[in-house]
Protein backbone atom coordinates (compact mmCIF):
# COMPACT_ATOMS: atom_id res chain seq x y z
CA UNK A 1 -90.58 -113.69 78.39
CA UNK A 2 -92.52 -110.79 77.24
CA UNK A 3 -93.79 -110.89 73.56
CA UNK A 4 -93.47 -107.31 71.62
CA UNK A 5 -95.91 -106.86 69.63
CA UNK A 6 -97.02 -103.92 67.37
CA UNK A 7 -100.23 -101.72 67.48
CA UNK A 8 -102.01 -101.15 64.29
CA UNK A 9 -102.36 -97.60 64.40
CA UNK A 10 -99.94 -96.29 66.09
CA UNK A 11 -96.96 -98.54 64.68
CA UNK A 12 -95.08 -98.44 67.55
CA UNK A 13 -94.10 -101.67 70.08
CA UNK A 14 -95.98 -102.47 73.11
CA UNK A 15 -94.17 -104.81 75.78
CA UNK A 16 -97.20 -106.37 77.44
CA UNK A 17 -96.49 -109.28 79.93
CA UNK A 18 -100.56 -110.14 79.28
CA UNK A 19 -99.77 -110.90 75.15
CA UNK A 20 -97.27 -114.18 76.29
CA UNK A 21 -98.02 -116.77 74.31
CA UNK A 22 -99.81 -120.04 76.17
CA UNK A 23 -96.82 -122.25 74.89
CA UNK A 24 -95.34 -123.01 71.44
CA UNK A 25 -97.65 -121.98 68.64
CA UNK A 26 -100.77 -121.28 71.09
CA UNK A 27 -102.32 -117.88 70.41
CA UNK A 28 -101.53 -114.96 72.62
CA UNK A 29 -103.49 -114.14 75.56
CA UNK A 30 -105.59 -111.50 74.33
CA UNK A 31 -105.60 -113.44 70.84
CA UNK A 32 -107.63 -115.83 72.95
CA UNK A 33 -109.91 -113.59 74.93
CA UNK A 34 -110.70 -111.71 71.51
CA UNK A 35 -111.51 -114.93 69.84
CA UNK A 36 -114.20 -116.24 73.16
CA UNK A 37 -115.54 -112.90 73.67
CA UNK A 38 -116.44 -112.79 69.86
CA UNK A 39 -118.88 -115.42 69.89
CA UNK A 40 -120.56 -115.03 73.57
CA UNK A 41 -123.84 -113.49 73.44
CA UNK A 42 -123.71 -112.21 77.24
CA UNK A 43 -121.13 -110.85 79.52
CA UNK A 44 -118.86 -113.72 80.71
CA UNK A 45 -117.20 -113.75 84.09
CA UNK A 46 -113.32 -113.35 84.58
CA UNK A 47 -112.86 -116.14 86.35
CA UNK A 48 -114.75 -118.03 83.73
CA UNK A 49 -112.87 -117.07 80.49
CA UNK A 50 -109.55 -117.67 83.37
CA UNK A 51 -110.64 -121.31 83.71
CA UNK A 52 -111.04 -121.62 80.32
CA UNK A 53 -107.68 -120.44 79.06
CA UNK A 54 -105.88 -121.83 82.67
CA UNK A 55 -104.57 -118.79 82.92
CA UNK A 56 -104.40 -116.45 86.86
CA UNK A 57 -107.82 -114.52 87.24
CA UNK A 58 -106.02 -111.12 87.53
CA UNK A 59 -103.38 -111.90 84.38
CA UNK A 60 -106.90 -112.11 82.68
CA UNK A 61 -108.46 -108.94 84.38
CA UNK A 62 -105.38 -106.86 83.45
CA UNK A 63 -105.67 -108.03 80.05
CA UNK A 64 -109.06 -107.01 79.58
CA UNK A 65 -108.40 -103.97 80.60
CA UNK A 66 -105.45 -102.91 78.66
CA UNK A 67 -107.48 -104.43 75.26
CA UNK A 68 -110.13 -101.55 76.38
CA UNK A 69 -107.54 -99.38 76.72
CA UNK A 70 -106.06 -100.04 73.28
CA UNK A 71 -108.90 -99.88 71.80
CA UNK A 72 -110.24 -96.54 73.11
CA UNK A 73 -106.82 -95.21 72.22
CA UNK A 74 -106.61 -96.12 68.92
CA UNK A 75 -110.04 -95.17 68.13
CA UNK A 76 -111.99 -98.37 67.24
CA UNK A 77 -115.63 -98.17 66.74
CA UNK A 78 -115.71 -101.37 69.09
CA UNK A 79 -114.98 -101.42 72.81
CA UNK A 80 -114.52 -104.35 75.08
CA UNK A 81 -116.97 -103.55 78.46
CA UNK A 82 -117.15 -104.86 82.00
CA UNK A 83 -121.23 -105.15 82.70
CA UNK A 84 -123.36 -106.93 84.74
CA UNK A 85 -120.06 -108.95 86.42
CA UNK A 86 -118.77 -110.00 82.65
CA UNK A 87 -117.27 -108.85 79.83
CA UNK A 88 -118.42 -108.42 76.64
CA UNK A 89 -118.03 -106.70 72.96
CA UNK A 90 -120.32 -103.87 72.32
CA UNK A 91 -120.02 -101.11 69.45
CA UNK A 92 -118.99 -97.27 70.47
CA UNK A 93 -121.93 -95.04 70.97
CA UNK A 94 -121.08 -92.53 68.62
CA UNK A 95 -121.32 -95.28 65.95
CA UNK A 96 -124.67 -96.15 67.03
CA UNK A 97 -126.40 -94.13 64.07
CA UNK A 98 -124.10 -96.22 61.31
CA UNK A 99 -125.05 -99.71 62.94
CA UNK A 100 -129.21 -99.25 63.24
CA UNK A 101 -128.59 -97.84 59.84
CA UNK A 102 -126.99 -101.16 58.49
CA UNK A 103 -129.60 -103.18 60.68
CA UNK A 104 -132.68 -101.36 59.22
CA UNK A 105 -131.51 -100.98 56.02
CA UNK A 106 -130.39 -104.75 55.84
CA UNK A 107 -133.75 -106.01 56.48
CA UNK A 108 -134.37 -105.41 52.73
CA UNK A 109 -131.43 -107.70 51.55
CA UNK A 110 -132.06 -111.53 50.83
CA UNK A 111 -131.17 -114.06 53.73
CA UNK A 112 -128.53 -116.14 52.54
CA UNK A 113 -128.65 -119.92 52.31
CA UNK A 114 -127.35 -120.58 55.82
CA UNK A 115 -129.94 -117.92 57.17
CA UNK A 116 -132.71 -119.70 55.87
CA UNK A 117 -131.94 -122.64 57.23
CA UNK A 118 -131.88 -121.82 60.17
CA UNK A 119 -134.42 -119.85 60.34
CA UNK A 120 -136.56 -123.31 59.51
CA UNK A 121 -134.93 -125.07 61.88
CA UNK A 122 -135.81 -122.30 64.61
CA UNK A 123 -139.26 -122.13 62.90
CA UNK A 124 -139.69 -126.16 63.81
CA UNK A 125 -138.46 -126.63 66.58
CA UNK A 126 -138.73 -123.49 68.64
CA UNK A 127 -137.86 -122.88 71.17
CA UNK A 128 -134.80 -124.27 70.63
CA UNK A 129 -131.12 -123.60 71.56
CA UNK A 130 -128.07 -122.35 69.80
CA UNK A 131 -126.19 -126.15 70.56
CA UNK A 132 -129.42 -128.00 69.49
CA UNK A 133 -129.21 -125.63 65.21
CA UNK A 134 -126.06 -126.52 64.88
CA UNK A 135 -126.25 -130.05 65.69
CA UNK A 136 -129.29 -130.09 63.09
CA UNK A 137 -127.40 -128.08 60.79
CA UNK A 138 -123.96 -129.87 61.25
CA UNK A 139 -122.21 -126.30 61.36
CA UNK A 140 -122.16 -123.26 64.21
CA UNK A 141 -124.90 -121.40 62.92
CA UNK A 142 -123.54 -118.42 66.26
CA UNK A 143 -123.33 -115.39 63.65
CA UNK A 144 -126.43 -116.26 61.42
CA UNK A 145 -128.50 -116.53 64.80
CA UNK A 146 -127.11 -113.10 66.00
CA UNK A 147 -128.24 -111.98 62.26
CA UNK A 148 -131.46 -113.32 62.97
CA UNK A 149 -132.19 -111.53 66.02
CA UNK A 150 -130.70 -108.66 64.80
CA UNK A 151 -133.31 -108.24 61.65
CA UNK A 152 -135.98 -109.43 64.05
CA UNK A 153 -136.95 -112.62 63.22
CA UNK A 154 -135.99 -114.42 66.09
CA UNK A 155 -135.82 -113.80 69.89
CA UNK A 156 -134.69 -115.46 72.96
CA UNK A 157 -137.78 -117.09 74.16
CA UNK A 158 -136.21 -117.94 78.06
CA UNK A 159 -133.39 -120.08 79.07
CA UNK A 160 -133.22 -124.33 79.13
CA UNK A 161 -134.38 -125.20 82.56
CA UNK A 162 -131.42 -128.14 82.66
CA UNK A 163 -128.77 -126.77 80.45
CA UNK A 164 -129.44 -123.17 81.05
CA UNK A 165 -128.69 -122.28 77.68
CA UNK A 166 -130.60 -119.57 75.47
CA UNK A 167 -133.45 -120.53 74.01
CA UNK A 168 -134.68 -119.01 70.78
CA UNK A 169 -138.63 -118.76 68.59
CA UNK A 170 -139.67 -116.85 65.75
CA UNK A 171 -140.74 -113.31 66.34
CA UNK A 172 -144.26 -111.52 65.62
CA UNK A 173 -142.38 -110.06 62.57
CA UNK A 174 -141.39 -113.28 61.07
CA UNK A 175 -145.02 -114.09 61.06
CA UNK A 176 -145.87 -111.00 59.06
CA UNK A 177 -142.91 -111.43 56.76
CA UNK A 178 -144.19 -114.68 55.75
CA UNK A 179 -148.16 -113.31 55.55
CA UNK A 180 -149.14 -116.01 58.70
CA UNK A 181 -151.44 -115.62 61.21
CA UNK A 182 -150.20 -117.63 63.27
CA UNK A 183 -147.36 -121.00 63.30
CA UNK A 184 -150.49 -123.23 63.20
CA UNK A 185 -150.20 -122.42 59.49
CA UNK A 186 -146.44 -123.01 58.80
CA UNK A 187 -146.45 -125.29 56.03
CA UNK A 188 -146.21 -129.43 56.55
CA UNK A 189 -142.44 -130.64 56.71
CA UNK A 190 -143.16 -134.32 56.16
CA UNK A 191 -143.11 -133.94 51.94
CA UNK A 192 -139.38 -132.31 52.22
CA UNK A 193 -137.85 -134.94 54.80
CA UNK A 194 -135.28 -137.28 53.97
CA UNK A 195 -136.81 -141.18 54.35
CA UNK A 196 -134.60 -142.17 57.11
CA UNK A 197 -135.39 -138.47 59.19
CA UNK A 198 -136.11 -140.90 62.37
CA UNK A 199 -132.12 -142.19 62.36
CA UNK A 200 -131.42 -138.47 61.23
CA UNK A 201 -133.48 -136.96 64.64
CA UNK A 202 -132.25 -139.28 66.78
CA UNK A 203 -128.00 -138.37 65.73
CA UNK A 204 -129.38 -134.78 66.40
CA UNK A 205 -130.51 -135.23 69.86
């Protein structure tokens, strides 16, 4: 059976077959896709987000395309776009003024704790994957790398020739920020390494 469920703006009930629930307490359909699609950092496929939540290919299509709908509707400065045979997040045009705004202006404000980290993680062992941080860091470091890229001081550097995952360095600008010519002169990490960092790599790996 059909779950009603209310739109935000509107405040009126929408009976959408594609917002069943998966079973019990699971989260709804488009709960689900929201929650993926939120962390990807390129288009994924619809047959790909349909194996992952076991759910029919075109159940998942016609979702996607009624959140897009929704969204347009109710006048969200996010959209929900079919590109380059995925789908992905991306911010309205007409609020692209506000974001480089918040981008450019946030490249004065402190990195926080998390950032830093790593950002000298990245810095050591670039190039280096998304997977491969947050086993160093023992946390998904996803949104701090997106924050990263987004001020500039990291970029994708190619993909993992085995695991085909992103791969990420240190940009020109991190250099500068730091006043280095080149990486050659990053400072030694021996002095600030736990004794046992051999066990330590080796959990990492």
């Amino acid at each position: 059976m059909a779950t009603v469920t209310a739109t935000e703006d509107a405040g009126e009930a929408v009976d959408d077959p594609a917002d069943d629930a998966v079973g019990g307490e699971a989260p709804t359909l488009r709960a689900a896709l929201e929650a993926i699609l939120l962390v990807v950092d390129e288009p994924v496929a619809e047959v790909t987000l349909a194996q992952v939540l076991e759910r029919p290919t075109g159940e998942v299509a016609a979702a996607l395309r009624g959140m897009s709908a929704e969204y347009t509707a109710s006048g969200r400065g996010f959209d929900v776009r079919e590109v380059a045979g995925g789908w992905r997040f991306y911010t309205r045009a007409d609020c692209a003024p506000m974001v480089e705004r918040f981008v450019r202006d946030g490249q004065q404000t402190r990195l926080t704790q998390a950032a830093l980290e790593t950002l000298a993680v990245v810095a050591y062992r670039q190039p280096v994957s998304r997977a491969r941080v947050a086993a160093i860091r023992g946390v998904n470091s996803d949104g701090v790398m997106r924050t990263l890229v987004a001020r500039g001081l990291v970029e994708e550097a190619g993909s993992d020739p085995e695991s085909q995952a992103v791969l990420y360095r240190t940009s020109s600008y991190f250099l500068e920020r730091l006043g280095l010519r080149d990486l050659s002169e990053l400072p030694e990490l021996a002095p600030f390494l736990p004794d046992d960092v051999e066990n330590l790599e080796e959990t990492t790996k």
